[in-house]
C-alpha atoms as a PDB file:
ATOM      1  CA  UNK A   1      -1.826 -18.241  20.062  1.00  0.00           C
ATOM      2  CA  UNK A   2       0.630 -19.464  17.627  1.00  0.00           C
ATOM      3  CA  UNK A   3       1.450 -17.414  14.675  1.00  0.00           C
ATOM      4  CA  UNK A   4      -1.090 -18.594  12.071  1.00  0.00           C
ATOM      5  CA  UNK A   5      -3.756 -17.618  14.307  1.00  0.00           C
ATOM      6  CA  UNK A   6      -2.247 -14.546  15.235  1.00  0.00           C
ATOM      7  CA  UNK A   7      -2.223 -13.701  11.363  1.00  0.00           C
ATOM      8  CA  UNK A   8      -5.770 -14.982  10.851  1.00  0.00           C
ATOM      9  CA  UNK A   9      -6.977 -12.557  14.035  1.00  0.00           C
ATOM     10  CA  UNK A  10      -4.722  -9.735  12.405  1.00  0.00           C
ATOM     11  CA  UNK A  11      -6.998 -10.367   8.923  1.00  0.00           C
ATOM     12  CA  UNK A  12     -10.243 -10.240  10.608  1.00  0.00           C
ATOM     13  CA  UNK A  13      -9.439  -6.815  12.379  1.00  0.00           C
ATOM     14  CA  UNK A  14      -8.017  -5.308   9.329  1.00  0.00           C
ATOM     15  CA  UNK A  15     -11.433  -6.584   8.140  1.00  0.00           C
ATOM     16  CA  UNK A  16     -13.545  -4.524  10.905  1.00  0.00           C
ATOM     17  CA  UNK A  17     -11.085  -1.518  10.278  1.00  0.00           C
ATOM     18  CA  UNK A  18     -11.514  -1.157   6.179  1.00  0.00           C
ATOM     19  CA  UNK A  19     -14.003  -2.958   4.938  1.00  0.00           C
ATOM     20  CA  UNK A  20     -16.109  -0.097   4.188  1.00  0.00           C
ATOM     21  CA  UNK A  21     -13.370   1.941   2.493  1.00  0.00           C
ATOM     22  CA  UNK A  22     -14.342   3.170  -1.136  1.00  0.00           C
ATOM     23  CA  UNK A  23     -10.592   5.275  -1.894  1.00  0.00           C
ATOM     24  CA  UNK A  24      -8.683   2.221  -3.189  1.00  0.00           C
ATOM     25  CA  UNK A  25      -7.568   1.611   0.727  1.00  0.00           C
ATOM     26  CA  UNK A  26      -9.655  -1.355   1.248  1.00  0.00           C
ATOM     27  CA  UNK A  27      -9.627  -4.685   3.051  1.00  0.00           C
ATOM     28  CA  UNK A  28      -8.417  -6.302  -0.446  1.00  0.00           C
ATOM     29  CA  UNK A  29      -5.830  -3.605  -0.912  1.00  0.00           C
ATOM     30  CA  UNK A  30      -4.844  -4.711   2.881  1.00  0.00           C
ATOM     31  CA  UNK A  31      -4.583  -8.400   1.575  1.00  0.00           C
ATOM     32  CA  UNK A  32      -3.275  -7.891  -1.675  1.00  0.00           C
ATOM     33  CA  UNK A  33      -0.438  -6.203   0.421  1.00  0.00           C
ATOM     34  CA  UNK A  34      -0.164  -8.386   3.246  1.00  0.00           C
ATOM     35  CA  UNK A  35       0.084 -11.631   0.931  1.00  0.00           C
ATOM     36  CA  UNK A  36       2.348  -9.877  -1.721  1.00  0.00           C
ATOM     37  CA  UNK A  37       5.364  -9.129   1.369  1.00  0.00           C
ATOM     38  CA  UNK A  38       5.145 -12.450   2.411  1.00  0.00           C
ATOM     39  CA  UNK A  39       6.109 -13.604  -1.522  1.00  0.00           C
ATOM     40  CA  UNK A  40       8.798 -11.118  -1.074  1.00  0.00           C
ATOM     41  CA  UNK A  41       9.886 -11.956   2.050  1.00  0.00           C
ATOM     42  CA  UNK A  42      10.535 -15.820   1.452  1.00  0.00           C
ATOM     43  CA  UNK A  43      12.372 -14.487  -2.218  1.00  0.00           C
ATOM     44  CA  UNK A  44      14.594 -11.948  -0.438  1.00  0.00           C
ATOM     45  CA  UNK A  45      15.306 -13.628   3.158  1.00  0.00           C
ATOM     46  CA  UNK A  46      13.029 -11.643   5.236  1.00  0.00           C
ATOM     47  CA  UNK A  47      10.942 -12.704   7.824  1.00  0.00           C
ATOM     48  CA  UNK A  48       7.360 -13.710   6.559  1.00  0.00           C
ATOM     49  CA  UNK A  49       5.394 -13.653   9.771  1.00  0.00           C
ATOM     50  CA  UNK A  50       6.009  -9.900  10.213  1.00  0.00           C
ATOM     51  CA  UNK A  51       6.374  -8.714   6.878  1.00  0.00           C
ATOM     52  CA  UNK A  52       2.522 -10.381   6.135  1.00  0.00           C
ATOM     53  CA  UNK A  53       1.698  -8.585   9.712  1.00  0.00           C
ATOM     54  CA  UNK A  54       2.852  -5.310   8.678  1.00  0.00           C
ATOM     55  CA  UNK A  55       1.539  -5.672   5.160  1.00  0.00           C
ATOM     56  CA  UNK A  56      -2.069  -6.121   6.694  1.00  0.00           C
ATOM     57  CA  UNK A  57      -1.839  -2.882   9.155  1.00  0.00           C
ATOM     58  CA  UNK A  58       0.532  -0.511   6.727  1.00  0.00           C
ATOM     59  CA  UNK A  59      -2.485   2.034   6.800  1.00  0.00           C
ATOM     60  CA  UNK A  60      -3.676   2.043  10.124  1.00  0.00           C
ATOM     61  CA  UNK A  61      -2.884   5.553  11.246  1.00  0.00           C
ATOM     62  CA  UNK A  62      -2.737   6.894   7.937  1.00  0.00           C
ATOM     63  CA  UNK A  63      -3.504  10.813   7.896  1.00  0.00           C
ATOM     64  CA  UNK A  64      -5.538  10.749   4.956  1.00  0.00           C
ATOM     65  CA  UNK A  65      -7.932   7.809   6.302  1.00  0.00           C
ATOM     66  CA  UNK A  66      -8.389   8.204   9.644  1.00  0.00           C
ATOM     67  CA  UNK A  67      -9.634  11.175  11.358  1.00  0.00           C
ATOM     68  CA  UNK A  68      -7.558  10.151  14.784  1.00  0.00           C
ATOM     69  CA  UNK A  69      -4.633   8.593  13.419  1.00  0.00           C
ATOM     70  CA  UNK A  70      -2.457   8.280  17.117  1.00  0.00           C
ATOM     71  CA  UNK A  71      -6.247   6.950  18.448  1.00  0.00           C
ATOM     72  CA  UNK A  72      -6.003   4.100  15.858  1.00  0.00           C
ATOM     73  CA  UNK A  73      -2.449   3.240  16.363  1.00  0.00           C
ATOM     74  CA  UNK A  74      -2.927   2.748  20.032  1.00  0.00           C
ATOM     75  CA  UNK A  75      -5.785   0.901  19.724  1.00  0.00           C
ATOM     76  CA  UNK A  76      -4.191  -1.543  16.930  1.00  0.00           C
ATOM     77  CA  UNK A  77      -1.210  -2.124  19.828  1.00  0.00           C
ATOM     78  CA  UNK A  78      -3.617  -3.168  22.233  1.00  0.00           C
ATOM     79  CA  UNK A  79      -5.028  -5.487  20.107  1.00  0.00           C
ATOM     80  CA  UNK A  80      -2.241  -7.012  18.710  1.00  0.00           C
ATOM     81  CA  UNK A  81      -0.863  -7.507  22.738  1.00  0.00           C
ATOM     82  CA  UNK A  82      -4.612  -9.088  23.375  1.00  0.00           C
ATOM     83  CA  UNK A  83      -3.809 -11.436  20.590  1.00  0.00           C
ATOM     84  CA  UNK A  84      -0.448 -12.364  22.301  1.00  0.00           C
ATOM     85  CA  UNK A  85       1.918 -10.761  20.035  1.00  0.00           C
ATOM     86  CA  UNK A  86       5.337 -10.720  22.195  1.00  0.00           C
ATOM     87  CA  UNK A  87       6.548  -6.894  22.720  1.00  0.00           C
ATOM     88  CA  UNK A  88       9.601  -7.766  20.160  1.00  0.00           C
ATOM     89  CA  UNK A  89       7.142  -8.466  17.360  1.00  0.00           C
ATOM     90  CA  UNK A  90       5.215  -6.152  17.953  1.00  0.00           C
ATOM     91  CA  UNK A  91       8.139  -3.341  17.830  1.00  0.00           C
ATOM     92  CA  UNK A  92       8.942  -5.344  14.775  1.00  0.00           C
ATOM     93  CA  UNK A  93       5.730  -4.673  13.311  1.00  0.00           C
ATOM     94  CA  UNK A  94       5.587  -1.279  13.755  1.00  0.00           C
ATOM     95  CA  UNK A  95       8.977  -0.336  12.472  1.00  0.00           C
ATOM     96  CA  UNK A  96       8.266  -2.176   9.495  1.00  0.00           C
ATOM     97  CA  UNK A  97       4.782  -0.398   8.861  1.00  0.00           C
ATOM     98  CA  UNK A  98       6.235   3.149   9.589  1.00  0.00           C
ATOM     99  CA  UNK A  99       7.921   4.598   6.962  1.00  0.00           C
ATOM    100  CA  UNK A 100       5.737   2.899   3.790  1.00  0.00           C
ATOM    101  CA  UNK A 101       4.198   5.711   2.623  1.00  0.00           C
ATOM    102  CA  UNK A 102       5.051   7.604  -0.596  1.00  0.00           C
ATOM    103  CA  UNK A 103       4.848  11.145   0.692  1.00  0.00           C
ATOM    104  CA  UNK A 104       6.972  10.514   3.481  1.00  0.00           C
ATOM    105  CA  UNK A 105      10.075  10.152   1.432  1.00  0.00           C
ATOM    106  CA  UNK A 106      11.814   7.438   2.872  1.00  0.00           C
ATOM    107  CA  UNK A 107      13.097   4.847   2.689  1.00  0.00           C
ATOM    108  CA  UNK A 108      12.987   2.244   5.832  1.00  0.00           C
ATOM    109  CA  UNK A 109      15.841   1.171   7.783  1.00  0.00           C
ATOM    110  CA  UNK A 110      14.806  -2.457   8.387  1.00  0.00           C
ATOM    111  CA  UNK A 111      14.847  -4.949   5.076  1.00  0.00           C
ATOM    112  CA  UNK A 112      11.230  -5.797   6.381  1.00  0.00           C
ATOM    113  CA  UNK A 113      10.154  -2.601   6.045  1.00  0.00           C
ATOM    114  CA  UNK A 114      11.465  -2.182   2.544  1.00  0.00           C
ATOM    115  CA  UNK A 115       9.496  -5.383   1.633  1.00  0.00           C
ATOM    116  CA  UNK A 116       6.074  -3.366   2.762  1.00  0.00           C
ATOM    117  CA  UNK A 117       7.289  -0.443   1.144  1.00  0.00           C
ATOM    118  CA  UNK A 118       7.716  -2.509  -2.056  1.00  0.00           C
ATOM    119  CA  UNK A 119       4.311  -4.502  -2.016  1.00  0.00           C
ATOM    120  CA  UNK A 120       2.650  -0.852  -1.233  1.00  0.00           C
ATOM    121  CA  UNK A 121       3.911   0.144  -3.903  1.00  0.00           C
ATOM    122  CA  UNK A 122       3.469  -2.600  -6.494  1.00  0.00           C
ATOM    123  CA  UNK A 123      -0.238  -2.247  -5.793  1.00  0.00           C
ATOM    124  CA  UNK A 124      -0.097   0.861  -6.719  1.00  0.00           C
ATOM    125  CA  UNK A 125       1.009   0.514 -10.317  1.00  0.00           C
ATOM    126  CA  UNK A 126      -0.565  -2.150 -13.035  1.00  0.00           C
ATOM    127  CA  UNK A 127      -3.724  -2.851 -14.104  1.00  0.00           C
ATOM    128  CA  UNK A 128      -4.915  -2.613  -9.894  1.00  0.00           C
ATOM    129  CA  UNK A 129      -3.078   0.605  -9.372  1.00  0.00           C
ATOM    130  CA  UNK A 130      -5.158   2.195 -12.313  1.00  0.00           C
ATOM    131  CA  UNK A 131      -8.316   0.751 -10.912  1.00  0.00           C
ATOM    132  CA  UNK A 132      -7.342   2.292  -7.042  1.00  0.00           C
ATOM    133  CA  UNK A 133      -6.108   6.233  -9.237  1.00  0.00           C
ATOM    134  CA  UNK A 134      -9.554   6.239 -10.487  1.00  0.00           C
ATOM    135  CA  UNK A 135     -11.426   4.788  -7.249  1.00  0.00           C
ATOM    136  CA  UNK A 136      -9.518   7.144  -5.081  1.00  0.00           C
ATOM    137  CA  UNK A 137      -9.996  10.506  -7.613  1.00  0.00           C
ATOM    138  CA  UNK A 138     -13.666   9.601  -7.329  1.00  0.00           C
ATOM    139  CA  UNK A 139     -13.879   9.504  -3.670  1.00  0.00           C
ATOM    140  CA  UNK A 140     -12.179  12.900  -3.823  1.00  0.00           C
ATOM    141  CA  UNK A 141     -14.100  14.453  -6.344  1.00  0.00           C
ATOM    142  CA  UNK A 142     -11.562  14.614  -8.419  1.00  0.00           C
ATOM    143  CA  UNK A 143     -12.093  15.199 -12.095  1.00  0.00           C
ATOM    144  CA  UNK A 144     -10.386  12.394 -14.918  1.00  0.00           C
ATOM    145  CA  UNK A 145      -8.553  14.692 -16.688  1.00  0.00           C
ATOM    146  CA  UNK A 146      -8.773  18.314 -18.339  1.00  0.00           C
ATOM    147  CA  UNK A 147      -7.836  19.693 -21.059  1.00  0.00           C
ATOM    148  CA  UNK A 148      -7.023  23.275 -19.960  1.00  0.00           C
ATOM    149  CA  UNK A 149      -3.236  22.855 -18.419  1.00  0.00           C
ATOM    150  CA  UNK A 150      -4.038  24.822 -15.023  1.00  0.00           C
ATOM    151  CA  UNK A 151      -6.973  22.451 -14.151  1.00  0.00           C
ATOM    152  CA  UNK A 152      -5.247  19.422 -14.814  1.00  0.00           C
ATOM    153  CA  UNK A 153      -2.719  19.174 -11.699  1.00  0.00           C
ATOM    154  CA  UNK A 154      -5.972  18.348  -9.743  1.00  0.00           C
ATOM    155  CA  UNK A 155      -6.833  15.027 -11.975  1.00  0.00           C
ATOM    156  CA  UNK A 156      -6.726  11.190 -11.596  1.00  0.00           C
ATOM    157  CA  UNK A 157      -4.532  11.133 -14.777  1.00  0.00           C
ATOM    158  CA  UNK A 158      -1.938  13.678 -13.453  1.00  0.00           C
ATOM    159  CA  UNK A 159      -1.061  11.626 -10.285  1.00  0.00           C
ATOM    160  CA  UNK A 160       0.509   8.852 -12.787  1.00  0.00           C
ATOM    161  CA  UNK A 161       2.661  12.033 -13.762  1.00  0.00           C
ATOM    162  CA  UNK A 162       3.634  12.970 -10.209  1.00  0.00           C
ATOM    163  CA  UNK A 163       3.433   9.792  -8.325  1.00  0.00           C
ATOM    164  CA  UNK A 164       2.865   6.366 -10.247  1.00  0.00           C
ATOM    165  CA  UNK A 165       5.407   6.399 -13.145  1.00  0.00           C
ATOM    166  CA  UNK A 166       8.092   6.840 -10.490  1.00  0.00           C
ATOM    167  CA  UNK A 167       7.151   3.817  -8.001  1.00  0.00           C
ATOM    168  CA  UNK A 168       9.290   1.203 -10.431  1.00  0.00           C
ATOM    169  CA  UNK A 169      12.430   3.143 -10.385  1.00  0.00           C
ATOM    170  CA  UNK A 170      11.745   2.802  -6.475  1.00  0.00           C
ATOM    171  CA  UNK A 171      12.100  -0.480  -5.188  1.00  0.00           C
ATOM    172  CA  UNK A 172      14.018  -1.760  -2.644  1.00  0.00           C
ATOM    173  CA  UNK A 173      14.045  -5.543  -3.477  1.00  0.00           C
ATOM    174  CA  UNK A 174      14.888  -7.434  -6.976  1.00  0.00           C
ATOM    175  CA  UNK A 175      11.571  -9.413  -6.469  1.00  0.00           C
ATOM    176  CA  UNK A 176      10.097  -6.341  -6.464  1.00  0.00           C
ATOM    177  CA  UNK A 177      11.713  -4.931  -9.317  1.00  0.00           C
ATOM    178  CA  UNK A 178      11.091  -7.830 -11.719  1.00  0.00           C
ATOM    179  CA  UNK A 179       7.283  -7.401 -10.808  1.00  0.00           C
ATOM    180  CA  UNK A 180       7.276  -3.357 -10.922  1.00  0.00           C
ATOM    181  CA  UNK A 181       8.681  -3.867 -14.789  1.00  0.00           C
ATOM    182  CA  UNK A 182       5.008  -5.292 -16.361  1.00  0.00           C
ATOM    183  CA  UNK A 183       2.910  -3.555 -14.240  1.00  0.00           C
ATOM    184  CA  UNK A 184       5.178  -0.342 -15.470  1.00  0.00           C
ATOM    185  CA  UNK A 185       4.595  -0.855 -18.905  1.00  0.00           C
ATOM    186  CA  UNK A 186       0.939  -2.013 -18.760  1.00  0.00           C
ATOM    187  CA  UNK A 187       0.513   1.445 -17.594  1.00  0.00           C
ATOM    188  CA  UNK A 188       2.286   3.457 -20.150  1.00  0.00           C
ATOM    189  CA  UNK A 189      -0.046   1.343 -22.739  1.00  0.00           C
ATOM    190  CA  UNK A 190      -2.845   2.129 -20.922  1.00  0.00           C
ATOM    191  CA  UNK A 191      -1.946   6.076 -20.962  1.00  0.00           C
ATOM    192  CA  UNK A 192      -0.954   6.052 -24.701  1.00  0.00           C
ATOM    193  CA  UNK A 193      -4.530   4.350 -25.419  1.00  0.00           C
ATOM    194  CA  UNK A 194      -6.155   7.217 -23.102  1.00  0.00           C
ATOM    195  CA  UNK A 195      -4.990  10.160 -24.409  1.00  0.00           C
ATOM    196  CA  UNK A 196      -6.018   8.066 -27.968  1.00  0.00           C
ATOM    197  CA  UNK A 197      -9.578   8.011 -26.904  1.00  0.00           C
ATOM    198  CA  UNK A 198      -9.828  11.220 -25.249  1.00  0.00           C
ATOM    199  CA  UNK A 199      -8.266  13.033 -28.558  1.00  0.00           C
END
């Protein structure tokens, strides 16, 4: 199976995987991801074929959306072996996928793995990101916002204090950068005209 195919077959799991997902972690957060590393890849001299691969499967083992994350990882190498993904690429895969996440802390070693780390975390921020704070504080039963100090920590609004507002100072590529700028400042308008409406 040549590598288009492999990438189509790679889609269509994802597909089977997240489709269902209503926390902002879905199949079109999955391809939003996936297509946006490839951009980056052919801007800043990675390879494309396993920076889209590892954009599609970023969250598969996540702790916070899957109940046996080690389960999930094993069974995504299996698949991508069935699908005739050499050993090398598939190691390649995986490295670049393992260090993504935000609450880790790091940053990866491998400049494919910075390019998923950066298209995570462009669709995190802008006028998506804002949509995904609010779909994910729902699915959590999280409340908006509050106006009593100690109960706001806990709200949808907070996490652009704590997490959001810091992803642009955060990227690993200049691609990245030059996209994290907009979708930086469409969010401070959108804050300024919340805390307008909520007044």
């Amino acid at each position: 199976m040549d590598q288009v195919n492999q990438l189509d077959a790679i889609r269509d799991y994802v597909y089977t995987v997240f489709n269902n997902d209503s926390t902002g972690h879905d199949f079109f957060h999955m391809e939003r991801v996936a297509l946006m590393a490839r951009h980056i890849a052919k801007e800043e001299q990675g390879d494309p074929f396993i920076c889209e691969a590892a954009g599609w499967v970023h969250d598969i083992g996540d702790r916070k959306l899957f109940s046996g994350p080690q389960q999930a990882i094993s069974d995504l190498y299996k698949f991508l072996q069935s699908i005739g993904c050499s050993n090398e690429d598939i190691n390649r895969i995986s490295t670049a996928a393992e260090d993504v996440s935000f609450s880790k802390g790091k940053i990866p070693s491998v400049l494919e793995g910075k390019i998923i780390q950066d298209a995570d975390r462009l669709d995190a921020i802008g006028a998506i990101g804002i949509a995904r704070t609010f779909a994910y504080g729902g699915a959590s039963g999280q409340l908006i916002w509050y106006n009593e100090e100690e109960l706001q920590q806990q709200t949808s609004i907070q996490h652009f204090y704590d997490k959001l507002l810091h992803l642009k100072d955060s990227m690993n590529t200049d691609t990245a950068k030059q996209i994290a700028d907009q979708r930086h400042q469409f969010m401070e308008t959108y804050l300024k005209q919340f805390f307008w409406e909520w007044q």
